[in-house]
Protein backbone atom coordinates (compact mmCIF):
# COMPACT_ATOMS: atom_id res chain seq x y z
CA UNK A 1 163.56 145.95 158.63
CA UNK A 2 163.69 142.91 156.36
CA UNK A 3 166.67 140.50 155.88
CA UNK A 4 167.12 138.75 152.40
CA UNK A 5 169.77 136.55 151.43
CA UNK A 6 170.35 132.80 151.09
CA UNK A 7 172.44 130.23 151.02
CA UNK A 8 172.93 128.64 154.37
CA UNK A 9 176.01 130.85 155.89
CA UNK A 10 174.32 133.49 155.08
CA UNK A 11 170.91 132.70 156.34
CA UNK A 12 172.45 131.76 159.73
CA UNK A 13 174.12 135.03 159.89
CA UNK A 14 171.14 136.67 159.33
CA UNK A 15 168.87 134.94 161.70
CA UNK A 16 172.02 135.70 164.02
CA UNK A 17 171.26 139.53 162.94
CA UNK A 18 167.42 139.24 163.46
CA UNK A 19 167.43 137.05 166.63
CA UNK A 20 169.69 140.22 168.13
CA UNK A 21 167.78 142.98 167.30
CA UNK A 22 164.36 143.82 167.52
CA UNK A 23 162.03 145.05 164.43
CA UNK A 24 164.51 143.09 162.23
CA UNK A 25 163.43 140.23 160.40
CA UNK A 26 165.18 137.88 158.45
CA UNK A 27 163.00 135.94 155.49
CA UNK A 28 166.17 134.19 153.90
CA UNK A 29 165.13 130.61 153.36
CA UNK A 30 161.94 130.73 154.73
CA UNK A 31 159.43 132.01 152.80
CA UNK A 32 159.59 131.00 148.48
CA UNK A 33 161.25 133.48 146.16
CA UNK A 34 157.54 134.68 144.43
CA UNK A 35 157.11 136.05 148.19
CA UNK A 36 160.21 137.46 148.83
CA UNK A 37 159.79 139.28 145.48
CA UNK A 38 156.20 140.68 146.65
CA UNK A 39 157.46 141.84 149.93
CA UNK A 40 160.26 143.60 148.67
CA UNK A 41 157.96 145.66 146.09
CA UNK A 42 156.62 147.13 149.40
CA UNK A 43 159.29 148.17 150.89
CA UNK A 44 160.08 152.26 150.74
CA UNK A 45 163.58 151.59 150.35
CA UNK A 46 166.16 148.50 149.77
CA UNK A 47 169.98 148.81 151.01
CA UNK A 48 171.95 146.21 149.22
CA UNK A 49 175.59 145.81 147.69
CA UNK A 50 175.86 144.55 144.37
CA UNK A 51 173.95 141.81 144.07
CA UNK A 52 170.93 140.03 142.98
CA UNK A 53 168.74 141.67 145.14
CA UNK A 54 170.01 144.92 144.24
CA UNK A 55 169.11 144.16 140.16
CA UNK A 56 165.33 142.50 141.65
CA UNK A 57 164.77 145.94 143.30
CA UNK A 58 165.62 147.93 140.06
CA UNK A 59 163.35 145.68 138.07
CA UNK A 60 160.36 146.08 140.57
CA UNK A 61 160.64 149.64 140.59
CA UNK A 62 161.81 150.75 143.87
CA UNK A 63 164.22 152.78 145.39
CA UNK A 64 167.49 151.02 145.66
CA UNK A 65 170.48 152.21 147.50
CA UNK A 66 173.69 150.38 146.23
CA UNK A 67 176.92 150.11 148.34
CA UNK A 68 179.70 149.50 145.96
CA UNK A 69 182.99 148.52 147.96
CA UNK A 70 184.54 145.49 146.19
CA UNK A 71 182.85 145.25 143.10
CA UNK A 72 182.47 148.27 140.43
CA UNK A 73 179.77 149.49 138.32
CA UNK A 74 182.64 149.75 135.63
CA UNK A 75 182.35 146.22 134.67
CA UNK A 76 179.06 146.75 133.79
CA UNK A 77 176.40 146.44 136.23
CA UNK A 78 174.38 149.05 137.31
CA UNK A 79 171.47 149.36 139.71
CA UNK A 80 169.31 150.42 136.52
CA UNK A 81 166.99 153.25 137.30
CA UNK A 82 169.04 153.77 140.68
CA UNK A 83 171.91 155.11 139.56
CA UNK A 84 171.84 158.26 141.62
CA UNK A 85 171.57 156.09 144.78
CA UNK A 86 174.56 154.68 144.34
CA UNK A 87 177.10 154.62 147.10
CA UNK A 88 181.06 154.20 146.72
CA UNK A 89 184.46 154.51 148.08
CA UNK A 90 185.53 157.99 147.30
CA UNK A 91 186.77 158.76 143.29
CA UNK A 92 190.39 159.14 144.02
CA UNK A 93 190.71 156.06 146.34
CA UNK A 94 189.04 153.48 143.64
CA UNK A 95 192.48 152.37 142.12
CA UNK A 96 193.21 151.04 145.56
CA UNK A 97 190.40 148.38 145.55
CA UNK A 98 191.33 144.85 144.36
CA UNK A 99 187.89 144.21 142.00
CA UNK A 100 186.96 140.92 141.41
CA UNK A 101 183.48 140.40 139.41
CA UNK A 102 181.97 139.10 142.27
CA UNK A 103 184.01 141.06 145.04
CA UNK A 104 185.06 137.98 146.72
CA UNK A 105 188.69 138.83 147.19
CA UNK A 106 190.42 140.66 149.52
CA UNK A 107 192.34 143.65 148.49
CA UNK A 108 196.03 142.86 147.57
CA UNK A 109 197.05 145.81 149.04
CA UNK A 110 195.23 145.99 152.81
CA UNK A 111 192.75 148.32 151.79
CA UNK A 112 189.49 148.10 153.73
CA UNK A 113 186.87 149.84 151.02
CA UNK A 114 184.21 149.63 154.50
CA UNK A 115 186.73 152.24 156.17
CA UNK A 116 185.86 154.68 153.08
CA UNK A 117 181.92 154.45 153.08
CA UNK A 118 179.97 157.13 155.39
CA UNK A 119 177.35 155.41 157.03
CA UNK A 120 175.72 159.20 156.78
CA UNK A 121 176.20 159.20 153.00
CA UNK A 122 173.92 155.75 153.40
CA UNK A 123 171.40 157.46 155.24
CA UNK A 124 171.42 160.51 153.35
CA UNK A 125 170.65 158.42 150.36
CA UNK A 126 167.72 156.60 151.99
């Protein structure tokens, strides 16, 4: 399994991730972007949330599972190509997320969107 990310939070958090569990590797911030891009083509399947990555996957043609918790496919982006892979909070409990366009708010209202995604509906998916 392959970590990608940046930014330097996020690349310690991954490392954390990858120094804890064997087979799991993170490449954030340490090998260059044309690289990242190339191993990513060859992977069978890439698990994102909204986010760079997943729009990189889409445009190198593979299969892309989107999780969709605080951000919405409404405003307009879409894993293109990958729309069937796309994972979110059930229909009738969407008006109780707080979107932002980059889903970095919390919910005004306590609701915790990771409570509402199956891991199983994930898997299913991959």
């Amino acid at each position: 399994m392959f970590l990608f990310g940046g930014g330097k939070t996020e690349t310690n958090q991954l490392d954390f991730l990858s120094n804890k569990e064997q087979g799991v590797i993170s490449v954030a911030s340490k090998i260059p972007f044309e690289q990242e891009l190339a191993l990513m083509k060859k992977l069978d399947a890439l698990v994102c949330m909204d986010s760079s990555n997943m729009h990189f996957g889409c445009l190198l043609g593979i299969k892309v599972i989107s999780i969709w918790g605080a951000t919405t496919p409404l405003m307009g982006f879409y894993p293109y190509g990958n729309e069937k892979n796309m994972v979110q909070v059930p229909k009738n409990e969407r008006n109780q997320l707080t979107l932002t366009g980059y889903g970095n708010k919390p919910s005004s209202n306590g609701y915790k969107w990771q409570d509402h995604i199956s891991l199983d509906e994930i898997l299913n998916k991959i």
